[in-house]
PDB file of N, CA and C in Angstrom:
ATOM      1  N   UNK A   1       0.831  -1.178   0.000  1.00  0.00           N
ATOM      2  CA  UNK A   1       0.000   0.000   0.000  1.00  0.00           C
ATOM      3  C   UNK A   1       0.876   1.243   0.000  1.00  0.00           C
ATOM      4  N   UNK A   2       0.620   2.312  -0.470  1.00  0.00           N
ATOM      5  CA  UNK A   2       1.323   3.631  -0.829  1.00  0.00           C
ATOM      6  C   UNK A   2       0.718   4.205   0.603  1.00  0.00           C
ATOM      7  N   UNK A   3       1.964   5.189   0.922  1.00  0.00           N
ATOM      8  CA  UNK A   3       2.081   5.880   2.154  1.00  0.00           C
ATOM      9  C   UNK A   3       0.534   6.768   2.307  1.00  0.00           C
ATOM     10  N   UNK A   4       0.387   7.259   1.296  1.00  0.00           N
ATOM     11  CA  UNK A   4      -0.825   8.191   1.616  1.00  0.00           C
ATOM     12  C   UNK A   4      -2.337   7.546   1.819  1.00  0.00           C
ATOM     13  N   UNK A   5      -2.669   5.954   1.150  1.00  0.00           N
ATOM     14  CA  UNK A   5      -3.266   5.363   1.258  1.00  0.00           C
ATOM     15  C   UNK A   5      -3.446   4.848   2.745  1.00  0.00           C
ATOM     16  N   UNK A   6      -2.244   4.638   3.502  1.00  0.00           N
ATOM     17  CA  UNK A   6      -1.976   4.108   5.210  1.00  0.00           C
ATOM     18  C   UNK A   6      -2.616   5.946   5.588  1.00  0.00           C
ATOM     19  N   UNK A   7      -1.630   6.562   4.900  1.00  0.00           N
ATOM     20  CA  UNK A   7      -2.546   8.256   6.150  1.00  0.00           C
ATOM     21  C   UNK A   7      -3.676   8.375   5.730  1.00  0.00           C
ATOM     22  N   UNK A   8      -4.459   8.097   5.138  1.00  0.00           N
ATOM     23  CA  UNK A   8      -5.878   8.116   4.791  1.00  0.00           C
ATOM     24  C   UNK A   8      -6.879   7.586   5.386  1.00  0.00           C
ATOM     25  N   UNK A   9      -6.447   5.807   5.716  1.00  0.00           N
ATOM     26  CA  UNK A   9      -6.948   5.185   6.166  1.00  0.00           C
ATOM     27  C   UNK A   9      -6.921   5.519   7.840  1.00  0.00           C
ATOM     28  N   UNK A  10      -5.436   5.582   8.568  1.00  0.00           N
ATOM     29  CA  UNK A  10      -5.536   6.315   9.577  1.00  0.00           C
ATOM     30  C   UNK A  10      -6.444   7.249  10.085  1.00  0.00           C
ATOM     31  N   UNK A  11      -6.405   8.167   9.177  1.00  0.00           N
ATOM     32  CA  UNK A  11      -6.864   9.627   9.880  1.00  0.00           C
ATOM     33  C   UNK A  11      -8.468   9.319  10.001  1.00  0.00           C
ATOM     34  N   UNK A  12      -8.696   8.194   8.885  1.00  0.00           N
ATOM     35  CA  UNK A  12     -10.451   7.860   9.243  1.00  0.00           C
ATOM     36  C   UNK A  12     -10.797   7.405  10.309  1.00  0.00           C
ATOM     37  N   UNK A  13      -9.681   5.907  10.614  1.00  0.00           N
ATOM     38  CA  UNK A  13     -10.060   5.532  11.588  1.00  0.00           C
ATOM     39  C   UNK A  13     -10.016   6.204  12.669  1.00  0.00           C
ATOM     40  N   UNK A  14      -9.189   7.298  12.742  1.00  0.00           N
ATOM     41  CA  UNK A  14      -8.863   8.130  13.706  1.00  0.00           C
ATOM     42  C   UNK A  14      -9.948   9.236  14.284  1.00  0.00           C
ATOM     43  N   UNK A  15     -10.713   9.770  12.921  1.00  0.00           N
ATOM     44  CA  UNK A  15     -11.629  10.842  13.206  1.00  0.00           C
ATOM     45  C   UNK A  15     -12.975   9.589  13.604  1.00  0.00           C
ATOM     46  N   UNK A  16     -13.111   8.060  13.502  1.00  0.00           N
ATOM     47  CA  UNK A  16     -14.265   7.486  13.746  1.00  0.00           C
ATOM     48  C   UNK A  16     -14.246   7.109  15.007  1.00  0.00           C
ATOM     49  N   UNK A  17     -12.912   6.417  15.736  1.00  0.00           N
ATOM     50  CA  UNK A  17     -13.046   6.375  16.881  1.00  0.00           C
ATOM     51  C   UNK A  17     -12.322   7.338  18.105  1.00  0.00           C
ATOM     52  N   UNK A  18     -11.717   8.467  18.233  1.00  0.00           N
ATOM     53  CA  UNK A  18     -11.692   9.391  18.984  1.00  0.00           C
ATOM     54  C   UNK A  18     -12.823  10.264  19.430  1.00  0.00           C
ATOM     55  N   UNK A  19     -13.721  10.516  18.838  1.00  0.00           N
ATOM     56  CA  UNK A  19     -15.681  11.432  18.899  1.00  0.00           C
ATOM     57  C   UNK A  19     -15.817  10.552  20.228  1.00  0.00           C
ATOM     58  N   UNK A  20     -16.038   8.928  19.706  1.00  0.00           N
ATOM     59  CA  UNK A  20     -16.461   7.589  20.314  1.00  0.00           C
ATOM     60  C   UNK A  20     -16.183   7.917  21.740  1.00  0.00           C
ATOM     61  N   UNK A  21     -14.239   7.791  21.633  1.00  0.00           N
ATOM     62  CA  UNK A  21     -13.522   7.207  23.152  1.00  0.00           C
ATOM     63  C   UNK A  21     -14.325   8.671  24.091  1.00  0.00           C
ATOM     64  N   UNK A  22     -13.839   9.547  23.613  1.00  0.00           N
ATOM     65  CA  UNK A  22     -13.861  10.971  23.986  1.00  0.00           C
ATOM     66  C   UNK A  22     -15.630  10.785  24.630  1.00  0.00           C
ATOM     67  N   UNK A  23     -16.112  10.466  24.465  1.00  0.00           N
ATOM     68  CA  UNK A  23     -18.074  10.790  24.881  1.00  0.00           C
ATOM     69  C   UNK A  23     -17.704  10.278  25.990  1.00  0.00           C
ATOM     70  N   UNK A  24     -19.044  10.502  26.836  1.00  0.00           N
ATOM     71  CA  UNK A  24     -19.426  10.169  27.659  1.00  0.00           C
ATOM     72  C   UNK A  24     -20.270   9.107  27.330  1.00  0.00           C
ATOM     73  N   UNK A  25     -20.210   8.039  28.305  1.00  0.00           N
ATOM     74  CA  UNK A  25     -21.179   6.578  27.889  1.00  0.00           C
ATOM     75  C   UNK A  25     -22.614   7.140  28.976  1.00  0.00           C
ATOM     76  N   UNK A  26     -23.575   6.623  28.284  1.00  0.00           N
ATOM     77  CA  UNK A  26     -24.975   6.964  29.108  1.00  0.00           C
ATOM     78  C   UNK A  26     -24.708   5.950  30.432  1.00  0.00           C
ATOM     79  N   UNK A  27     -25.706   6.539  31.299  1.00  0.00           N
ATOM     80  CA  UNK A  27     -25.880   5.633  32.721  1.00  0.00           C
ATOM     81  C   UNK A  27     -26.066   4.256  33.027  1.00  0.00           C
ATOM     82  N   UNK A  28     -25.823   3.483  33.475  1.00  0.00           N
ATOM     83  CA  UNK A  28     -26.186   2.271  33.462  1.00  0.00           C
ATOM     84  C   UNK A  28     -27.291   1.794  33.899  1.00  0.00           C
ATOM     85  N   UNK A  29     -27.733   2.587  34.911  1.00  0.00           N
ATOM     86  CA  UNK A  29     -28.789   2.438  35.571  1.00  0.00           C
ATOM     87  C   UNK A  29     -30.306   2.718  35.000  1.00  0.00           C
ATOM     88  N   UNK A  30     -31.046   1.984  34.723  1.00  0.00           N
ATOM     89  CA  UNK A  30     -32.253   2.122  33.694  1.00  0.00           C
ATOM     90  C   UNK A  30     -33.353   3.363  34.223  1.00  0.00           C
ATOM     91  N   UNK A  31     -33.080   3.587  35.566  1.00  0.00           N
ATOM     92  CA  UNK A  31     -34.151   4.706  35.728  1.00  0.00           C
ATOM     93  C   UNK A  31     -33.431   6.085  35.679  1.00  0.00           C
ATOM     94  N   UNK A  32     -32.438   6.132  35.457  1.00  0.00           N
ATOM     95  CA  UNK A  32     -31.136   7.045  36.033  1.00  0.00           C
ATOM     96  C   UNK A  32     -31.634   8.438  34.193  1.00  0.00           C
ATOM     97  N   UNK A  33     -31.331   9.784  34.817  1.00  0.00           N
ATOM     98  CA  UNK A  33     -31.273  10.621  33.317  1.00  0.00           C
ATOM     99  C   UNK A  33     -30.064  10.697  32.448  1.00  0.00           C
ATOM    100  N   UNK A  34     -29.938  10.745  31.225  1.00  0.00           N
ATOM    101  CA  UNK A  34     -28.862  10.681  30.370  1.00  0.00           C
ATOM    102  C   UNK A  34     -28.273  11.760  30.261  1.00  0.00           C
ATOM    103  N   UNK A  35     -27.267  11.956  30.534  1.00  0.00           N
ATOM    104  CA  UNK A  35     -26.246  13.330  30.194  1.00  0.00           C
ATOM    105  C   UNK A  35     -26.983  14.208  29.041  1.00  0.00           C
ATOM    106  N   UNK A  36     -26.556  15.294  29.326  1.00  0.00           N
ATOM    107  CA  UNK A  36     -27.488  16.547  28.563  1.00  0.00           C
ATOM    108  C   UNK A  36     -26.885  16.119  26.925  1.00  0.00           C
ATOM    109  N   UNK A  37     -25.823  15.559  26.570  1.00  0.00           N
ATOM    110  CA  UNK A  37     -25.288  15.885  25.199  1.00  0.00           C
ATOM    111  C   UNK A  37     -26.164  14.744  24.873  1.00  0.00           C
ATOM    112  N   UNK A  38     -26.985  13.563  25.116  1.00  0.00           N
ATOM    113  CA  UNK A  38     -28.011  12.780  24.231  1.00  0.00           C
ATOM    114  C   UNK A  38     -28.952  13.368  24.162  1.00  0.00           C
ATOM    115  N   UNK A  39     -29.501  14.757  24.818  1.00  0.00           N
ATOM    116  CA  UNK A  39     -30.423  14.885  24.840  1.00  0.00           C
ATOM    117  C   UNK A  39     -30.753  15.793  23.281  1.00  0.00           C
ATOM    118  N   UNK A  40     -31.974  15.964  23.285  1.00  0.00           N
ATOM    119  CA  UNK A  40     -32.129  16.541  21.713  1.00  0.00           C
ATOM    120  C   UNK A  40     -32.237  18.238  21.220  1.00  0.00           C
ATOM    121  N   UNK A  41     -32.086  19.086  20.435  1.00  0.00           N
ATOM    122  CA  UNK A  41     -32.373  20.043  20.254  1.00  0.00           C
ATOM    123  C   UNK A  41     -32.892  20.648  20.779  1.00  0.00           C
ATOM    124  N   UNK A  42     -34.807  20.756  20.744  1.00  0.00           N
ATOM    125  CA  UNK A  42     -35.760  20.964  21.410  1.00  0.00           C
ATOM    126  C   UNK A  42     -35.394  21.492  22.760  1.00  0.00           C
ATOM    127  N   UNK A  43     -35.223  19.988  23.549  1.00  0.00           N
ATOM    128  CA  UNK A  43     -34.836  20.332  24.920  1.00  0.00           C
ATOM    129  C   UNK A  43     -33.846  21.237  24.917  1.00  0.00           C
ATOM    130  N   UNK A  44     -33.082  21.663  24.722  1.00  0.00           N
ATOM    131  CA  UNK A  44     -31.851  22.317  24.913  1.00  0.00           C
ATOM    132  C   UNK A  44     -32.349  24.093  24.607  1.00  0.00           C
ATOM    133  N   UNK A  45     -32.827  23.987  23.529  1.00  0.00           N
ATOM    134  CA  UNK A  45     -33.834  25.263  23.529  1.00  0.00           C
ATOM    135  C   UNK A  45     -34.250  25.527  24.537  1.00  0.00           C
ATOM    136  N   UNK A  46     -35.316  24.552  24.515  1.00  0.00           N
ATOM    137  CA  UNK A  46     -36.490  25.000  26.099  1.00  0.00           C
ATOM    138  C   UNK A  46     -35.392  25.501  27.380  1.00  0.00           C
ATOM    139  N   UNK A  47     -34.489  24.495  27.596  1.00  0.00           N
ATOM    140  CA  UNK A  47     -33.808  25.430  28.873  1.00  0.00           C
ATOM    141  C   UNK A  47     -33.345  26.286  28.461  1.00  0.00           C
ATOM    142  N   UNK A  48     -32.645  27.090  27.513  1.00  0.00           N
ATOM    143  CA  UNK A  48     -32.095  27.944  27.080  1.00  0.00           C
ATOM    144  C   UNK A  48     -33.377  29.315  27.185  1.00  0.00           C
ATOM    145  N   UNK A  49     -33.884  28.852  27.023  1.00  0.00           N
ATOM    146  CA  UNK A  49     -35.592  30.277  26.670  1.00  0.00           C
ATOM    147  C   UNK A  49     -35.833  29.834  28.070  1.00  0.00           C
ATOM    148  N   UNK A  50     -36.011  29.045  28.958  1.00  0.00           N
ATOM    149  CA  UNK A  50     -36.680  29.113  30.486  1.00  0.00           C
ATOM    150  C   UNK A  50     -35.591  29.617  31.179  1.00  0.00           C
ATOM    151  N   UNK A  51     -33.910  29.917  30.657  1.00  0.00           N
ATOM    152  CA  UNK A  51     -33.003  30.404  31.845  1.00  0.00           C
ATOM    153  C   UNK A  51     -32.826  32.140  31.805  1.00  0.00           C
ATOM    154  N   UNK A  52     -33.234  32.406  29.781  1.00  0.00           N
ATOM    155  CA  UNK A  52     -32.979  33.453  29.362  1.00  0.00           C
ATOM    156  C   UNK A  52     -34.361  34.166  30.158  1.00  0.00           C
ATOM    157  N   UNK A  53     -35.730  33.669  29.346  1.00  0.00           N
ATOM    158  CA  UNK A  53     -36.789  34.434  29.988  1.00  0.00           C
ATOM    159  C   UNK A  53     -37.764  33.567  30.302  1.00  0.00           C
ATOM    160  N   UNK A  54     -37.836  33.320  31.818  1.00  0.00           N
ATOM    161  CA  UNK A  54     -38.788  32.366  33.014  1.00  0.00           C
ATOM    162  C   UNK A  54     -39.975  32.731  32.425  1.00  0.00           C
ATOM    163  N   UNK A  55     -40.284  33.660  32.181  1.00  0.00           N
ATOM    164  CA  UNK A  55     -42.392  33.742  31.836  1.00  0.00           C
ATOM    165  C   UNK A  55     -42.457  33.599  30.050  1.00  0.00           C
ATOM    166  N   UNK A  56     -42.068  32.964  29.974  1.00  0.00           N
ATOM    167  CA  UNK A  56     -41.946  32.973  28.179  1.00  0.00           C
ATOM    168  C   UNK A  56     -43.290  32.136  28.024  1.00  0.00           C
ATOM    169  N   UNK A  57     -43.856  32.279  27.033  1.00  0.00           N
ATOM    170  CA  UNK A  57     -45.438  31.203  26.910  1.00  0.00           C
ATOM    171  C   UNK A  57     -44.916  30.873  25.182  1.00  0.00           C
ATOM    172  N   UNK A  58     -45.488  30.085  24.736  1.00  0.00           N
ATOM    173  CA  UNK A  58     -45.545  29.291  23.370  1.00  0.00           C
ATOM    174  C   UNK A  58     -46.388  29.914  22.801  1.00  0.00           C
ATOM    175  N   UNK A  59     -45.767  30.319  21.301  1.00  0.00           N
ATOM    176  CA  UNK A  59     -46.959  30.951  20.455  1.00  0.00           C
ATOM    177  C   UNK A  59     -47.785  30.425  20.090  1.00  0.00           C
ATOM    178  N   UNK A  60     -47.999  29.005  20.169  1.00  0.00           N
ATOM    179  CA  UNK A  60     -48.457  28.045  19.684  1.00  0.00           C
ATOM    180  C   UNK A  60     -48.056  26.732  20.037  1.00  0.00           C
ATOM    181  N   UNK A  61     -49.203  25.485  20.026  1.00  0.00           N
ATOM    182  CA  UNK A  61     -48.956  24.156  20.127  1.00  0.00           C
ATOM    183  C   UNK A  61     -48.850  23.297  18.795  1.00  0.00           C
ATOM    184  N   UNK A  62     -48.106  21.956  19.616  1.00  0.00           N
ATOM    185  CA  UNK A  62     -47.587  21.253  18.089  1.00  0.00           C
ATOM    186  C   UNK A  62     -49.021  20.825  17.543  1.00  0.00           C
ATOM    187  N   UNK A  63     -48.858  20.625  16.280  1.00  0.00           N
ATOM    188  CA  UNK A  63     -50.285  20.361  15.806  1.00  0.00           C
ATOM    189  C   UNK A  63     -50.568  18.602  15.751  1.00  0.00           C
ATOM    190  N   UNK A  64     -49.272  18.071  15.783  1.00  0.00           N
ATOM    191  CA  UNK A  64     -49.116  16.280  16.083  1.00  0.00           C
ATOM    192  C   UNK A  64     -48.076  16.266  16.972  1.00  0.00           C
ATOM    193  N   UNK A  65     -48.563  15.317  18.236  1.00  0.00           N
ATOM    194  CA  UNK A  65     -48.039  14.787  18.854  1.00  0.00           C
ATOM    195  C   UNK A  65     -47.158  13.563  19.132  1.00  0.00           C
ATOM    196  N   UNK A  66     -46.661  12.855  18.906  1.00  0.00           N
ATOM    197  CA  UNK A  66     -46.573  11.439  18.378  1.00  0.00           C
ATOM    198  C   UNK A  66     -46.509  10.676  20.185  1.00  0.00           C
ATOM    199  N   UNK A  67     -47.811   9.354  20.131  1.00  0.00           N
ATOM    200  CA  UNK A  67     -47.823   8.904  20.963  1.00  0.00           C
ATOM    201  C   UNK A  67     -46.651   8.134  22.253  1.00  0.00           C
ATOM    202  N   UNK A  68     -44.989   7.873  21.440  1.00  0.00           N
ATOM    203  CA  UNK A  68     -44.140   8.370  22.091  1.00  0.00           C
ATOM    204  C   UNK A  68     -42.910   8.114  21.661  1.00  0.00           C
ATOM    205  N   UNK A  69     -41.521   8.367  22.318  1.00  0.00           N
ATOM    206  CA  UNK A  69     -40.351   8.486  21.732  1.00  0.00           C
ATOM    207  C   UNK A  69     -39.834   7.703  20.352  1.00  0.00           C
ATOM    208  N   UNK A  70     -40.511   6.318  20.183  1.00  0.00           N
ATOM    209  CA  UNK A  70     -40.196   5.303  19.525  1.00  0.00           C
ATOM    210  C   UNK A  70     -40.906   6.344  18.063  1.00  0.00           C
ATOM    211  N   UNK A  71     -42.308   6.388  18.142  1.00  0.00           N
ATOM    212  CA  UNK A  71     -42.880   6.431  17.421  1.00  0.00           C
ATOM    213  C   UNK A  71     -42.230   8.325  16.721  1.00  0.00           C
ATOM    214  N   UNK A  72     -41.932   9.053  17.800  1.00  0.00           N
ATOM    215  CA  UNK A  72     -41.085  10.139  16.958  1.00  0.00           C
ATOM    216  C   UNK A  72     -39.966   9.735  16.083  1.00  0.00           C
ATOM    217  N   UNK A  73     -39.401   9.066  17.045  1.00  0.00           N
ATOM    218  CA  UNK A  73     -37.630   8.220  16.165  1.00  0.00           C
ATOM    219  C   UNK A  73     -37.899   7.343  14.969  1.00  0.00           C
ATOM    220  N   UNK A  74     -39.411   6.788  15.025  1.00  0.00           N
ATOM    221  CA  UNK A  74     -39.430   6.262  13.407  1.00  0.00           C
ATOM    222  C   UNK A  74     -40.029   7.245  12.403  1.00  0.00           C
ATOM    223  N   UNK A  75     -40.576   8.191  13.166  1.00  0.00           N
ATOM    224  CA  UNK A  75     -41.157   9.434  11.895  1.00  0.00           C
ATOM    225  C   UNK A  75     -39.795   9.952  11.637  1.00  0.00           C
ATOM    226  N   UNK A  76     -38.561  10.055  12.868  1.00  0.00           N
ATOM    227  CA  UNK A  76     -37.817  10.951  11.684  1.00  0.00           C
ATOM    228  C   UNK A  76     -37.062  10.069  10.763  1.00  0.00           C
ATOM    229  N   UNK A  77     -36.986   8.628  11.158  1.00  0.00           N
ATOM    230  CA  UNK A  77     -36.434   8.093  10.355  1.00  0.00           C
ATOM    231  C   UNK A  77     -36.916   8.496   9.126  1.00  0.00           C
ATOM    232  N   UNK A  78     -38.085   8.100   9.199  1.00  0.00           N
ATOM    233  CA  UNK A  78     -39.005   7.508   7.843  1.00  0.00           C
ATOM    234  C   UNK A  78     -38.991   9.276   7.280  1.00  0.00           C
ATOM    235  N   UNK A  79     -38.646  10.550   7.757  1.00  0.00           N
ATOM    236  CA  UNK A  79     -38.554  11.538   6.906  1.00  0.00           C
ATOM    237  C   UNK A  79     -36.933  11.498   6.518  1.00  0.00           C
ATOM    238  N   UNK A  80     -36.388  10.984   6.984  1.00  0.00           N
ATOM    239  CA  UNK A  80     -34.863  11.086   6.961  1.00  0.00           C
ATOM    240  C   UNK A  80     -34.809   9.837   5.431  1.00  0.00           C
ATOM    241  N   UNK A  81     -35.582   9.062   5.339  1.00  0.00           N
ATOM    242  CA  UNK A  81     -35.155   7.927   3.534  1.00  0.00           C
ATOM    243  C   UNK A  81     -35.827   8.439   3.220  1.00  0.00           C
ATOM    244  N   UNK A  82     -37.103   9.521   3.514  1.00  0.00           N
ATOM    245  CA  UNK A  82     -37.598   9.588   2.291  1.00  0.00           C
ATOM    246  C   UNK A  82     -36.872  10.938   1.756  1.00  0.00           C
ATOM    247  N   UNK A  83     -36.346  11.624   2.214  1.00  0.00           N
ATOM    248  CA  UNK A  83     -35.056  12.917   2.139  1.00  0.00           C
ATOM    249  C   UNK A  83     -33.872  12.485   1.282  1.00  0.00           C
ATOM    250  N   UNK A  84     -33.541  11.294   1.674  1.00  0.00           N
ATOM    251  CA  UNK A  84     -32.398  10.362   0.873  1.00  0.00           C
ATOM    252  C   UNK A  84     -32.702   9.958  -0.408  1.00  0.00           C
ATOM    253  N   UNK A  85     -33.901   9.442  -0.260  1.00  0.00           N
ATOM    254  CA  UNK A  85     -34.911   9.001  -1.677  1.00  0.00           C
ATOM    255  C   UNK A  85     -34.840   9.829  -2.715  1.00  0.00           C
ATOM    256  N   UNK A  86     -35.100  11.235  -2.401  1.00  0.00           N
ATOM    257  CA  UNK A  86     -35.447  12.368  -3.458  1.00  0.00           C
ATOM    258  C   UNK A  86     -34.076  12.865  -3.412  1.00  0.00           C
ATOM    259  N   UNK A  87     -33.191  13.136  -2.775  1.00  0.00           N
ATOM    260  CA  UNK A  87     -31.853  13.203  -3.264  1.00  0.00           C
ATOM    261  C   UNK A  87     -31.088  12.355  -3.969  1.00  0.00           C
ATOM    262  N   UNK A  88     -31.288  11.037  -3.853  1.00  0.00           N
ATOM    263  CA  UNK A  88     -30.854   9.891  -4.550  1.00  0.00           C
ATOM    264  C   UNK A  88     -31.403  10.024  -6.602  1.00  0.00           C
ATOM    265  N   UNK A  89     -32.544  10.158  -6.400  1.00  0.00           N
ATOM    266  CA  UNK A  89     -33.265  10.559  -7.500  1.00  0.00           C
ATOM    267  C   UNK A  89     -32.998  12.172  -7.931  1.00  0.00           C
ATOM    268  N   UNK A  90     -32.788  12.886  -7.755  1.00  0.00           N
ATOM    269  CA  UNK A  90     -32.456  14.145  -8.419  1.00  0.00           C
ATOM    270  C   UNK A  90     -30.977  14.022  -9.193  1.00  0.00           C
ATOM    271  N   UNK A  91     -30.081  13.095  -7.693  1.00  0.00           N
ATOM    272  CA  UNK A  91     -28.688  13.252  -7.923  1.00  0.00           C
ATOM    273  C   UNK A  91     -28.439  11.941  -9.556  1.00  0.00           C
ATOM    274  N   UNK A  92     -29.356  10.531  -9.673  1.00  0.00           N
ATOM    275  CA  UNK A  92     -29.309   9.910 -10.816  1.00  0.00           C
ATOM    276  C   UNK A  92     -29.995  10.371 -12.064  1.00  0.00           C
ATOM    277  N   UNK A  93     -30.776  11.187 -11.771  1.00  0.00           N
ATOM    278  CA  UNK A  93     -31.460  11.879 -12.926  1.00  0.00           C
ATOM    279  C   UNK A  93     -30.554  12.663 -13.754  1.00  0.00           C
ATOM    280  N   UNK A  94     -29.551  13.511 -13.090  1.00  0.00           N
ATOM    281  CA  UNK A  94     -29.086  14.584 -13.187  1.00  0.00           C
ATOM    282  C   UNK A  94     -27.538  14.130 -13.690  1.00  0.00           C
ATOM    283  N   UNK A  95     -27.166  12.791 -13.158  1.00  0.00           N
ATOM    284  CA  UNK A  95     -26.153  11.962 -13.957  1.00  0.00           C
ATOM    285  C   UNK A  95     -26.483  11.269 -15.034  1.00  0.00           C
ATOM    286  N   UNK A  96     -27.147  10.943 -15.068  1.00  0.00           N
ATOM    287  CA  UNK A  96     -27.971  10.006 -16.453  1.00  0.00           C
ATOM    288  C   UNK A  96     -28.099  10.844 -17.275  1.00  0.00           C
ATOM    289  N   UNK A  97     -28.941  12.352 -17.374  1.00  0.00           N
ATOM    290  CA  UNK A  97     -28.865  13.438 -18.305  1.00  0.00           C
ATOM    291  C   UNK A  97     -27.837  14.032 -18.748  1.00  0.00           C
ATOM    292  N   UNK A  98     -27.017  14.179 -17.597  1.00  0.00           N
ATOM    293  CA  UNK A  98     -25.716  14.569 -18.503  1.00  0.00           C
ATOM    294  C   UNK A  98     -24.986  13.609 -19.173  1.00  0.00           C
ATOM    295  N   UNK A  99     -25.200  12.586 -19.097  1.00  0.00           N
ATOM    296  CA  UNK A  99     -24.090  11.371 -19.686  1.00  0.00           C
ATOM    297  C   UNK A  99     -24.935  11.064 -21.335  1.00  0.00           C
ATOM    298  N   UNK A 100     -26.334  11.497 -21.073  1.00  0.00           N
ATOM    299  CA  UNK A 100     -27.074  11.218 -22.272  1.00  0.00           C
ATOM    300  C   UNK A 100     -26.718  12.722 -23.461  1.00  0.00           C
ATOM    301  N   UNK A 101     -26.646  13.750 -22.506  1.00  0.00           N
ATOM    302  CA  UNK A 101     -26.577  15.043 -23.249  1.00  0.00           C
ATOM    303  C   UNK A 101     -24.864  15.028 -23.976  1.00  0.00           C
ATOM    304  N   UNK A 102     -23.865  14.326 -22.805  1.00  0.00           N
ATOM    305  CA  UNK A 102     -22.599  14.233 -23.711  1.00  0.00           C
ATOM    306  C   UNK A 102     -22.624  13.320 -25.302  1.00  0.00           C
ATOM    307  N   UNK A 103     -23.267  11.999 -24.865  1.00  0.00           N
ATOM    308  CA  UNK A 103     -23.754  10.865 -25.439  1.00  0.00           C
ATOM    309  C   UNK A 103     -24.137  11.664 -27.186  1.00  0.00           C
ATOM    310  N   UNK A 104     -25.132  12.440 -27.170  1.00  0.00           N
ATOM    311  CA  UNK A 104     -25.667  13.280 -28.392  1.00  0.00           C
ATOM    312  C   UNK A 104     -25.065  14.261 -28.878  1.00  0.00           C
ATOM    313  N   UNK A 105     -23.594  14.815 -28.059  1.00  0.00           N
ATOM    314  CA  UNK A 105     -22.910  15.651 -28.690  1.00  0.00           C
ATOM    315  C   UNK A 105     -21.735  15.233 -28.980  1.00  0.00           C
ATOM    316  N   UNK A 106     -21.518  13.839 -28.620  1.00  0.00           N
ATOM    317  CA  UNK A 106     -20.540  13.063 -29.122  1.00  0.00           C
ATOM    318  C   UNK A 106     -20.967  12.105 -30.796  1.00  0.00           C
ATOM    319  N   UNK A 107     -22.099  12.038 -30.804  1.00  0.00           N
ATOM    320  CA  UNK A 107     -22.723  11.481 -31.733  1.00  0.00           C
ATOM    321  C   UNK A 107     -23.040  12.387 -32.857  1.00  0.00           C
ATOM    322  N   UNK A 108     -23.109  13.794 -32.658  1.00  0.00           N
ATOM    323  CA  UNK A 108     -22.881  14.544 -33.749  1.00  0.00           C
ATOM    324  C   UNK A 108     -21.835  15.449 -34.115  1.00  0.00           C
ATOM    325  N   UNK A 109     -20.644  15.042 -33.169  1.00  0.00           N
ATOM    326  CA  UNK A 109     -19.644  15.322 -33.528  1.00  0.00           C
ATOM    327  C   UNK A 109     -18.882  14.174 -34.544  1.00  0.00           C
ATOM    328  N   UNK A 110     -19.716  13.244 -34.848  1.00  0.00           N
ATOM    329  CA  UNK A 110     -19.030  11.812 -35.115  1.00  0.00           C
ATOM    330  C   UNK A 110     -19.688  12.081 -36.890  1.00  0.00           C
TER     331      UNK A 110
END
């Protein structure tokens, strides 16, 4: 293997497991709360607006609720392939057309 191929491979493995070692592992204890960095966006807001300003009210409520954590984590999945889906498809459309558009200007250059 060529030297830059070994620093390549390194520095991946390097940037994949240092994030890893470096975290904090969640609690062991099943009733116990998880360190603030699993926690999600949202939350992190909300304390952020309840430390900045205590009487803050919501302009509004969510309009779906999802009955609970599982069932949020598969909606975002399921928006997260179908996000992949339509990028997947724009990005082969958009290769296929150009390979067809070279394809016809190679053919009348011929």
């Amino acid at each position: 293997m060529k030297i830059r191929t070994v620093l390549t491979w390194s520095a991946i493995l390097l940037l994949t497991v240092l994030p890893l070692w470096f975290a904090s592992a969640p609690p062991a204890e099943p009733g116990a709360e998880a360190p603030a960095m699993f926690g999600g966006a949202d939350e992190r807001a909300q304390q952020a607006i309840s430390t900045v300003a205590p009487h803050y009210t919501p302009w509004f409520e969510p309009v779906f609720e999802p009955a609970s954590g599982e069932i949020a984590s598969l909606l975002f999945a399921l928006q997260a392939a179908i996000g992949a889906g339509v990028i997947g498809y724009w990005l082969g459309t958009s290769v296929t057309r150009e390979r067809a558009r070279r394809e016809a200007a190679q053919s009348h250059a011929d």
